[in-house]
Protein backbone atom coordinates (compact mmCIF):
# COMPACT_ATOMS: atom_id res chain seq x y z
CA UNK A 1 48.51 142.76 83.29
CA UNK A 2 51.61 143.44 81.15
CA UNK A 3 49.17 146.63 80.01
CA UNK A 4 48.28 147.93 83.54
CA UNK A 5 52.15 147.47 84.38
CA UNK A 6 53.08 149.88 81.59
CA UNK A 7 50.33 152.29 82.14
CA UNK A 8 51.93 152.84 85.81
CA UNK A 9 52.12 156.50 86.63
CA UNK A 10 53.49 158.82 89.92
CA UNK A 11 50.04 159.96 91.29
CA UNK A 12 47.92 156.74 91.25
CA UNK A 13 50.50 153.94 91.16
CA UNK A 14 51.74 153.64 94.44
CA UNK A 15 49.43 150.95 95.77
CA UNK A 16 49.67 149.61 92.35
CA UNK A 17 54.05 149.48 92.18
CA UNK A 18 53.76 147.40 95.37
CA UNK A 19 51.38 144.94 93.66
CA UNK A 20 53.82 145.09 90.57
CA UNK A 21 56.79 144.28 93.04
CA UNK A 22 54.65 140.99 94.87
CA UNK A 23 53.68 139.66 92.10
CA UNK A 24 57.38 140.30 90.31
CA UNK A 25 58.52 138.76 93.20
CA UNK A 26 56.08 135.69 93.07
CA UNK A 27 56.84 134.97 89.23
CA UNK A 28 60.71 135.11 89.70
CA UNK A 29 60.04 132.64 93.10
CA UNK A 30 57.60 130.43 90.67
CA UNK A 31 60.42 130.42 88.04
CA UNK A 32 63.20 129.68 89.98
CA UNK A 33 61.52 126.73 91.06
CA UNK A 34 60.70 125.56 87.70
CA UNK A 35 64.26 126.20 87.07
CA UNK A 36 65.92 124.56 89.98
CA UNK A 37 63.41 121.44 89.46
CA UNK A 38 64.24 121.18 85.39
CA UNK A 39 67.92 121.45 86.46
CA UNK A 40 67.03 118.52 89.37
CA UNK A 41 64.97 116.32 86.82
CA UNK A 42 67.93 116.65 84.23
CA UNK A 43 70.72 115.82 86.77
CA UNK A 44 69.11 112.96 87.64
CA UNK A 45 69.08 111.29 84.69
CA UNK A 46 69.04 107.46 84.07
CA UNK A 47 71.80 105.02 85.02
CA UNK A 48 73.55 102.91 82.10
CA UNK A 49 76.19 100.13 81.65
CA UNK A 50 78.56 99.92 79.43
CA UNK A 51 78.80 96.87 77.60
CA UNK A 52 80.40 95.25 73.92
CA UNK A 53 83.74 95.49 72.90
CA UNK A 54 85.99 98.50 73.72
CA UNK A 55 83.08 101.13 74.99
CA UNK A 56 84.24 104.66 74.74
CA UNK A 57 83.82 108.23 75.58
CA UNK A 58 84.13 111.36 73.65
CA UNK A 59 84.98 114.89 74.35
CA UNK A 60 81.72 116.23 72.16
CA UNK A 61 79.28 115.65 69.53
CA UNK A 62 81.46 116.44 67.07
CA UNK A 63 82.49 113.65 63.83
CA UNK A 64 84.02 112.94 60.57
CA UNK A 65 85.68 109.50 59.22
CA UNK A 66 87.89 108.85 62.16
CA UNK A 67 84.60 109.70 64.12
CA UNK A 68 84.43 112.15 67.46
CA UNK A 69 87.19 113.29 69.76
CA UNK A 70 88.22 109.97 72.05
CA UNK A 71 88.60 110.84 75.92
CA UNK A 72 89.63 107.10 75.99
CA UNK A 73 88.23 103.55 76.25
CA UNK A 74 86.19 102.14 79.15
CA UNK A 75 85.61 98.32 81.00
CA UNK A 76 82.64 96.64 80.80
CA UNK A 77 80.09 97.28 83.20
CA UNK A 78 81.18 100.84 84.30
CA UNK A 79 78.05 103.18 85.65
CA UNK A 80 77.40 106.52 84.27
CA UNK A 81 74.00 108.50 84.05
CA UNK A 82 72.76 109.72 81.43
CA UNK A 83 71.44 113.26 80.88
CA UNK A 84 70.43 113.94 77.84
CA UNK A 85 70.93 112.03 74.07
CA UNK A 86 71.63 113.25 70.69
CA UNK A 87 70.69 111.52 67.25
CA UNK A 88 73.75 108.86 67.83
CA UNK A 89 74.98 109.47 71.32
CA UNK A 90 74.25 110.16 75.16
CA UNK A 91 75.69 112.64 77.14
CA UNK A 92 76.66 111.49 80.33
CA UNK A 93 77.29 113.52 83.61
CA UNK A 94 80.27 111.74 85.02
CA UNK A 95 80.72 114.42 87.65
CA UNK A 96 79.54 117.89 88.82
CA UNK A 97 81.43 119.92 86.12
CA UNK A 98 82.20 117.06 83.65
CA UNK A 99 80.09 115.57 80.57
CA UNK A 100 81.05 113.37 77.94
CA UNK A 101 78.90 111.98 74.96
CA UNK A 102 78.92 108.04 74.87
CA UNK A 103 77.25 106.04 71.64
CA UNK A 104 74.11 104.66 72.36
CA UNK A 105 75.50 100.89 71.33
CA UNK A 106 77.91 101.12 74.09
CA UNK A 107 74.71 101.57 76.64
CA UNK A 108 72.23 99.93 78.56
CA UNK A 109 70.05 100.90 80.89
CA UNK A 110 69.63 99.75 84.14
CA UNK A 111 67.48 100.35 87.52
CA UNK A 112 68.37 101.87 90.54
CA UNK A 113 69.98 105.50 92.25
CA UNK A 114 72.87 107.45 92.64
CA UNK A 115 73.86 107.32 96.11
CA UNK A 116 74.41 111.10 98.12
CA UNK A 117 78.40 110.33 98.37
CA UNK A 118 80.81 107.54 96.83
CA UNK A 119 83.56 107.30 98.85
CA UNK A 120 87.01 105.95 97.39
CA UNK A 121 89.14 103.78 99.41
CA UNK A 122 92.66 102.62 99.97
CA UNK A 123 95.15 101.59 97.78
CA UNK A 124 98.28 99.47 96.89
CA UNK A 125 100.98 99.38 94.56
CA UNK A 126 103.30 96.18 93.48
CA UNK A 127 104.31 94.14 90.75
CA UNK A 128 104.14 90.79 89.24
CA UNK A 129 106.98 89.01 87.06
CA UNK A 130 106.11 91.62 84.12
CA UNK A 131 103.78 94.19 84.98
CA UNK A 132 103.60 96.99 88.16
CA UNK A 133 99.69 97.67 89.40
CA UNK A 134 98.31 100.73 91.01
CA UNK A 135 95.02 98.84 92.47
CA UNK A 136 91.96 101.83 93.65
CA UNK A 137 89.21 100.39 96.35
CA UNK A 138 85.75 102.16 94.97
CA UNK A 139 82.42 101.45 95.70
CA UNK A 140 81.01 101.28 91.99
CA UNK A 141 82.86 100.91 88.87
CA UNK A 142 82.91 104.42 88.10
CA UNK A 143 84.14 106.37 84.21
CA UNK A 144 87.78 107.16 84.40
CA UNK A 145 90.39 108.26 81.89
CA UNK A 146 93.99 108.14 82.02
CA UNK A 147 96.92 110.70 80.16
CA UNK A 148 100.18 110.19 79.87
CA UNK A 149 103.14 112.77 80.54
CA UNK A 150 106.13 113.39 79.50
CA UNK A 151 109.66 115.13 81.40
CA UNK A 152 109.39 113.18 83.26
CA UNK A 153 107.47 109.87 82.18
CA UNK A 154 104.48 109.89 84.16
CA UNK A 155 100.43 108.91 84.43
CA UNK A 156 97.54 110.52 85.16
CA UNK A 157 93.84 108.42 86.28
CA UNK A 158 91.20 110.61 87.14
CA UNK A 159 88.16 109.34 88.29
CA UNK A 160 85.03 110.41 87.93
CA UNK A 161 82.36 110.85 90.66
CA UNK A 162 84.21 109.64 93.59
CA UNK A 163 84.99 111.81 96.85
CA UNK A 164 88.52 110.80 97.70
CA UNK A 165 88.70 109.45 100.82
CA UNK A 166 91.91 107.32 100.54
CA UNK A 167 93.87 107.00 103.51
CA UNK A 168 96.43 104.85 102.68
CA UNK A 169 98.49 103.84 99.35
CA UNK A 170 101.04 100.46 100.26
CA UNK A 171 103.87 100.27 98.21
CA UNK A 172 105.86 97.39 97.85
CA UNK A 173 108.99 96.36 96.96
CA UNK A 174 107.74 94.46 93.84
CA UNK A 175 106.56 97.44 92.10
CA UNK A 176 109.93 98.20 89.77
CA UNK A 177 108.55 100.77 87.39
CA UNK A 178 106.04 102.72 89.44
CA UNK A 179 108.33 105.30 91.60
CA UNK A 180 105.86 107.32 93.17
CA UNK A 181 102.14 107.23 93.48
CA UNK A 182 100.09 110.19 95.36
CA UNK A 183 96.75 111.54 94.45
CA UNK A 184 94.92 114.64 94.80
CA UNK A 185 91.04 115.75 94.75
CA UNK A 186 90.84 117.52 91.41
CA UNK A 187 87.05 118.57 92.31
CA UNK A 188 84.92 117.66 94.71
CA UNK A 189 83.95 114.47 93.48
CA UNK A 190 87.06 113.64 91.14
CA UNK A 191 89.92 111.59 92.36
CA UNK A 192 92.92 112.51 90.50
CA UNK A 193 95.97 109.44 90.89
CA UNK A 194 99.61 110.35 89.78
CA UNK A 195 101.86 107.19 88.74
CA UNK A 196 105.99 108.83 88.58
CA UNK A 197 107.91 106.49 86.23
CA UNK A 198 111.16 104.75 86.77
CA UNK A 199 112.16 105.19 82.87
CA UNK A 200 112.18 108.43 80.53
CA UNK A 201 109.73 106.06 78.31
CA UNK A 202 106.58 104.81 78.24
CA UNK A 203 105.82 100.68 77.08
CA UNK A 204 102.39 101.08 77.88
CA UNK A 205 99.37 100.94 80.47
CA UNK A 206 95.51 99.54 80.86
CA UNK A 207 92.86 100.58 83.43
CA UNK A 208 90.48 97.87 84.19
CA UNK A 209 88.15 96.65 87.12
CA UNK A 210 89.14 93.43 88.50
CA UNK A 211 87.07 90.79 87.32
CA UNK A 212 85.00 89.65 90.59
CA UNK A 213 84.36 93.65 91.67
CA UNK A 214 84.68 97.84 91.86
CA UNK A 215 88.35 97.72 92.39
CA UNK A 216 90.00 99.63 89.42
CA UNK A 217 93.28 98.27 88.62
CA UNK A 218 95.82 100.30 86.32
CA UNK A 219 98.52 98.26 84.87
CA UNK A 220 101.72 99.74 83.85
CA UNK A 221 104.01 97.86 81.64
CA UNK A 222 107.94 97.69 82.49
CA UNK A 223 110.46 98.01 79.80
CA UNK A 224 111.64 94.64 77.80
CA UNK A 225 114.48 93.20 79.51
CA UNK A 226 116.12 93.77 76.35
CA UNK A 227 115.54 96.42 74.17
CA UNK A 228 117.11 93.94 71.27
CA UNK A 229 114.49 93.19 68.12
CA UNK A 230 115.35 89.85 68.70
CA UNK A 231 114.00 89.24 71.61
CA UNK A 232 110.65 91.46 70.97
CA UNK A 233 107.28 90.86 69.87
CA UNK A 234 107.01 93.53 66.75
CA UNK A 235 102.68 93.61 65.53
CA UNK A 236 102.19 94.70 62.01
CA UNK A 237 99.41 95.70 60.58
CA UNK A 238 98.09 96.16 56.83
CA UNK A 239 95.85 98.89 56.55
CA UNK A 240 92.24 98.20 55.47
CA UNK A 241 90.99 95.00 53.74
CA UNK A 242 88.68 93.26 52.23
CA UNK A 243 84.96 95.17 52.31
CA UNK A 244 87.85 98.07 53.35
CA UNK A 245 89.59 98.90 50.04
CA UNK A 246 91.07 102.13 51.47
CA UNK A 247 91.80 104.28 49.03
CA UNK A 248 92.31 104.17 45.07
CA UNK A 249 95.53 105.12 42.74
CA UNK A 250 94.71 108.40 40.91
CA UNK A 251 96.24 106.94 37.42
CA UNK A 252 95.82 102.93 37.68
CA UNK A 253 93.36 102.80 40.12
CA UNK A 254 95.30 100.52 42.43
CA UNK A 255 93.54 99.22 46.05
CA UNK A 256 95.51 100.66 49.11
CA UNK A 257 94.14 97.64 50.99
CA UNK A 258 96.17 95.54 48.33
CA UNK A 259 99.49 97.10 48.95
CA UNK A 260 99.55 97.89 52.26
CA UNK A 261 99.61 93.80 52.81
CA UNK A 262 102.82 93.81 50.12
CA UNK A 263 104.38 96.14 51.92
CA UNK A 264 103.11 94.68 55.33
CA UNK A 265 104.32 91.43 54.17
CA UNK A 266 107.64 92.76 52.65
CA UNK A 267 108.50 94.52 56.77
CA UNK A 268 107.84 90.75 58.40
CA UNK A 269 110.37 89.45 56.24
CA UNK A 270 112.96 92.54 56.84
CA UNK A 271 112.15 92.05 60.76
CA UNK A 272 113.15 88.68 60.45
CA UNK A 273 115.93 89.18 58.48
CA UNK A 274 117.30 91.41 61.16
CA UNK A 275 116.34 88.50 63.42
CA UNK A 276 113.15 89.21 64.94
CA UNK A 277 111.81 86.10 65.69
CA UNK A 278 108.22 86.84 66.98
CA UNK A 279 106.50 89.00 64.18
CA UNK A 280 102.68 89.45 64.86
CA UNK A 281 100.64 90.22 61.76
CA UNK A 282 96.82 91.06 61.89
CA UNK A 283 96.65 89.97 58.68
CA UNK A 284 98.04 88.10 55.73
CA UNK A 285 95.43 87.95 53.19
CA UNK A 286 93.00 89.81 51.51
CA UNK A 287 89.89 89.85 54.63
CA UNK A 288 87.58 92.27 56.77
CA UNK A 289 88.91 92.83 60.03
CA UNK A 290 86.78 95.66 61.90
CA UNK A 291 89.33 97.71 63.61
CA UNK A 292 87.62 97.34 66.97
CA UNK A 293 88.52 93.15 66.50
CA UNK A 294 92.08 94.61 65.46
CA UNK A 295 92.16 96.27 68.83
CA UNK A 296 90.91 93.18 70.44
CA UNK A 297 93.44 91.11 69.10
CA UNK A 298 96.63 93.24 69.43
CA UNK A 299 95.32 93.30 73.37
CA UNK A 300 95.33 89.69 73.44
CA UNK A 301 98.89 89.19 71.44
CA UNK A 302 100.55 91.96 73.91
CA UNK A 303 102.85 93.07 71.45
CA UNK A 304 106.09 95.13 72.23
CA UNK A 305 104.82 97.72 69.88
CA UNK A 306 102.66 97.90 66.88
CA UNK A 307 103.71 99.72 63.26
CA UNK A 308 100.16 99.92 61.02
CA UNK A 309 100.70 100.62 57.32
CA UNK A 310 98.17 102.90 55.11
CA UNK A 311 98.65 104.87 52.05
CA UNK A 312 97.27 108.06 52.01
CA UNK A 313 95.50 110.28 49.47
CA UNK A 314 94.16 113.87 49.09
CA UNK A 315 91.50 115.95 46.67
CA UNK A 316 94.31 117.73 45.61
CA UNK A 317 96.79 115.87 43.13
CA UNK A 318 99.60 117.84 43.85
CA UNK A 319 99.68 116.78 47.87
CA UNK A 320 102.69 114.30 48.17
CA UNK A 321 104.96 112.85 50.96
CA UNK A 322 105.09 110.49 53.86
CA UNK A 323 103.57 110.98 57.68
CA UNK A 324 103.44 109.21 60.72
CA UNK A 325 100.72 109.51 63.34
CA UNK A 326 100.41 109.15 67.07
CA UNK A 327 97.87 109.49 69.64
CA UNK A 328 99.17 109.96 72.78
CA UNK A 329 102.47 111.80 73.79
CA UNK A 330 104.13 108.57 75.35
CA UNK A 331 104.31 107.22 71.86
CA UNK A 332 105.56 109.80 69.73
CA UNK A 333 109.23 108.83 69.97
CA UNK A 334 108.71 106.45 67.62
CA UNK A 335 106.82 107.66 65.48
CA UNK A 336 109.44 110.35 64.85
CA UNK A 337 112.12 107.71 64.88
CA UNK A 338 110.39 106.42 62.17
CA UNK A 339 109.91 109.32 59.91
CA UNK A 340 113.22 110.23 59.87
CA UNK A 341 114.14 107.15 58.44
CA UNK A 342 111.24 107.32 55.61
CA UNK A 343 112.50 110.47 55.04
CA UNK A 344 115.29 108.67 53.73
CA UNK A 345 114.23 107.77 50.74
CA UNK A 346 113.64 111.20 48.88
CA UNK A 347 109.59 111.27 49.87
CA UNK A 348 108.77 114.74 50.65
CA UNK A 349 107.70 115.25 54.22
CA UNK A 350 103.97 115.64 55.16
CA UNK A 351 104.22 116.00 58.77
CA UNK A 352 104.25 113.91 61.80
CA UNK A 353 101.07 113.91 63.17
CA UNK A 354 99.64 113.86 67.08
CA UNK A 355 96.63 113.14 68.76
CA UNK A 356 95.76 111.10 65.65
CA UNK A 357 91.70 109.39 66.38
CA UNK A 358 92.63 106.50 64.44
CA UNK A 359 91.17 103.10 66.13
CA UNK A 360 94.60 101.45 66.26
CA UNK A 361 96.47 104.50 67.35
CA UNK A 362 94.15 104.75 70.02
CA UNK A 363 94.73 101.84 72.66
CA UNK A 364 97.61 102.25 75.71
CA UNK A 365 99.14 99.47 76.46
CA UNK A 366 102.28 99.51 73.93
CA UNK A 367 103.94 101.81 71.68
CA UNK A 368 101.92 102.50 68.25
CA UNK A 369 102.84 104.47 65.11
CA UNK A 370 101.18 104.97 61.76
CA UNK A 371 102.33 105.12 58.71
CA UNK A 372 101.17 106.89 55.70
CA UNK A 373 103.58 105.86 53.53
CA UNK A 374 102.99 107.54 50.31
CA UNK A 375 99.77 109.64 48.23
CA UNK A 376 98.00 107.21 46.14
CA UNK A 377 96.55 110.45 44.51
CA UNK A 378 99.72 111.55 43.67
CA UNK A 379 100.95 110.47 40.19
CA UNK A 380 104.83 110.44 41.24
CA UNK A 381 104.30 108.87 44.27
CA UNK A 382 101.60 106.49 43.19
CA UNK A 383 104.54 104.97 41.01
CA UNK A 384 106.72 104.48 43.38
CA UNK A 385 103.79 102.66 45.39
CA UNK A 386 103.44 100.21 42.24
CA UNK A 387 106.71 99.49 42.34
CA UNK A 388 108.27 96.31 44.22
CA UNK A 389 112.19 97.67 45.24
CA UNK A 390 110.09 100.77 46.87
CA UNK A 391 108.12 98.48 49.47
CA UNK A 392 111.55 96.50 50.15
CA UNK A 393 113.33 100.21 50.57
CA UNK A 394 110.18 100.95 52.92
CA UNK A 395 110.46 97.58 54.56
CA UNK A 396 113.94 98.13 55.36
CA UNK A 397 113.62 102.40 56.88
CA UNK A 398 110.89 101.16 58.64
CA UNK A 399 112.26 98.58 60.35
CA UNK A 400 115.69 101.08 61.11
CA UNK A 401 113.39 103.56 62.12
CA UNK A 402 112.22 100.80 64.93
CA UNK A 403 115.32 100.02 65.66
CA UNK A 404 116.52 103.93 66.37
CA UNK A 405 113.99 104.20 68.52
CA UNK A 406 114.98 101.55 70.84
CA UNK A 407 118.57 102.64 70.59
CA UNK A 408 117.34 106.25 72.23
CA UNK A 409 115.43 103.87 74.81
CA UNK A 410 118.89 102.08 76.21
């Protein structure tokens, strides 16, 4: 046929051109229809549950030791559908013109269908004795994410698969840190929620389902009633341990997962010392801790703010310096605060670092900073790291760092 089509010629192809131009037209019908039902079979996918501790999504398939892009952490229970799956994840559709890729532990698979419309419904804002709410009505519990903003201090929740159809958002009196809440449709089926805050900073938020339904709840965290060490809970965490060793000292060979607890250990006493009574430490001996337990148990100890100590090290033995690292925006005051301080004493500066995918830089609800405190593969500042004064003199512009950063707060 292909032959006869290129054979065609003026004088006998006439009758022929308008059998070219039915049967063209047949083939591009017949393959639009295989097209339009591949595109139909793939939408529809299979629905999934989310389940074990801190499920997540990711922007793409991409990795390396931190692993892939984070778009954030999800509840338990939340619905997606799944559309296709790679070697270690699934990529989900979690609206018309959104995907994410999801890690096949965080999945199960469950029966049923994906209603025509999901309708969102009203809403309600208030507080407790320490937290303001923004509670959603939805009729599934459906992926979200959340962003914070900065200039002013604000949230954003979109989520995913919805039609908005809120009519009302009640606001009461008992909400003290949430100033404004509106929403908008993003896209069709996206419902985009804006939370204005009272203060220029932000202490922290979660976005949860309530526990007996679809109702997603976002809780945003009001300043301490005094911004005074002394009456905070401070979390520190040593970096690594145990099975983790971290990295290794270029000339002695030194553990970082040994001297991050020294130096861990050496900033709970300086805490206290400037009269911190309530120190949290994930740990004080030499154990394995995964980091999604960490994450786990910093939610449950609802620190004030977290400071996690690592060392770092490079291929290169002439990288030095110190860093700190930060995920998301809200949070990089202090890490800044507290780089200026290390700065202090003589390091060289390698750079404060943002949207860090570190597990423990990760989480919202309170202020986080990392520290990479020195370069283990570094031979000037690996002695430094050996030596005992250094992790009191880190101890000490660590701790002032902290304490900067709540003076800019007041």
């Amino acid at each position: 046929m292909k032959i006869r089509f290129l054979q065609y010629d003026a004088i006998s192809g006439g009758s022929r051109w308008r059998q070219v131009v039915r049967l063209s037209g047949w083939l591009i019908c017949l393959l639009m229809g295989l097209s339009a039902f591949t595109q139909q079979a793939v939408s529809s996918g299979r629905l999934a549950r989310t389940f074990g501790k801190l499920p997540y999504m990711e922007y793409g398939p991409g990795d390396d030791r931190l692993g892939g892009a984070k778009i954030g952490y999800l509840d338990s229970q939340v619905l997606v559908r799944v559309v296709d799956s790679l070697a270690g994840d699934y990529i989900v559709q979690l609206s018309q013109r959104h995907r994410a890729f999801m890690p096949k532990q965080g999945l199960r698979f469950v029966e049923g269908t994906v209603p025509a419309y999901r309708l969102s419904g009203s809403g309600k804002v208030f507080g407790d004795e320490s937290h303001d709410y923004v509670t959603i009505a939805l009729p599934e519990r459906l992926p979200y994410r959340s962003l914070m903003e900065i200039g002013p201090a604000r949230l954003t929740v979109d989520i995913f698969g919805v039609i908005p159809n809120t009519n009302w958002m009640t606001q009461l009196q008992s909400a003290r840190e949430i100033r404004n809440t509106w929403y908008e449709a993003l896209e069709d089926d996206v419902l985009r929620v804006h939370i204005d805050l009272s203060h220029d900073a932000h202490w922290g938020h979660r976005v949860y389902y309530d526990s007996i339904g679809t109702r997603l709840v976002v809780m945003v965290r009001r300043p301490p009633e005094a911004l005074d060490l002394r009456r905070m809970r401070i979390a520190v965490d040593a970096g690594h341990g145990g099975t983790n060793t971290g990295a290794a000292g270029k000339m002695t060979g030194v553990l970082e997962k040994d001297y991050t607890l020294l130096m861990a250990l050496e900033l709970e006493r300086q805490l206290r010392r400037m009269g911190c009574r309530d120190v949290f430490m994930t740990r004080r001996i030499d154990t394995t801790i995964e980091m999604v337990d960490r994450a786990l148990m910093l939610r449950e100890a609802e620190p004030d703010l977290l400071v996690s100590l690592h060392l770092n090290s490079s291929s290169l033995d002439t990288v030095r310096g110190t860093s700190t690292f930060y995920r998301h925006i809200g949070f990089r005051p202090l890490s800044q605060s507290i780089l200026n301080r290390m700065l202090q004493l003589g390091l060289k500066e390698y750079g404060n670092v943002g949207h860090f995918n570190f597990a423990l830089s990760g989480p919202t609800e309170y202020p986080n900073c990392l520290v990479e405190v020195a370069f283990l593969s570094h031979a000037d500042d690996e002695r430094r790291i050996l030596d005992r004064k250094f992790h009191r003199a880190v101890a000490q512009k660590v701790s002032e760092g902290i304490r900067d950063w709540l003076k800019s707060m007041r």
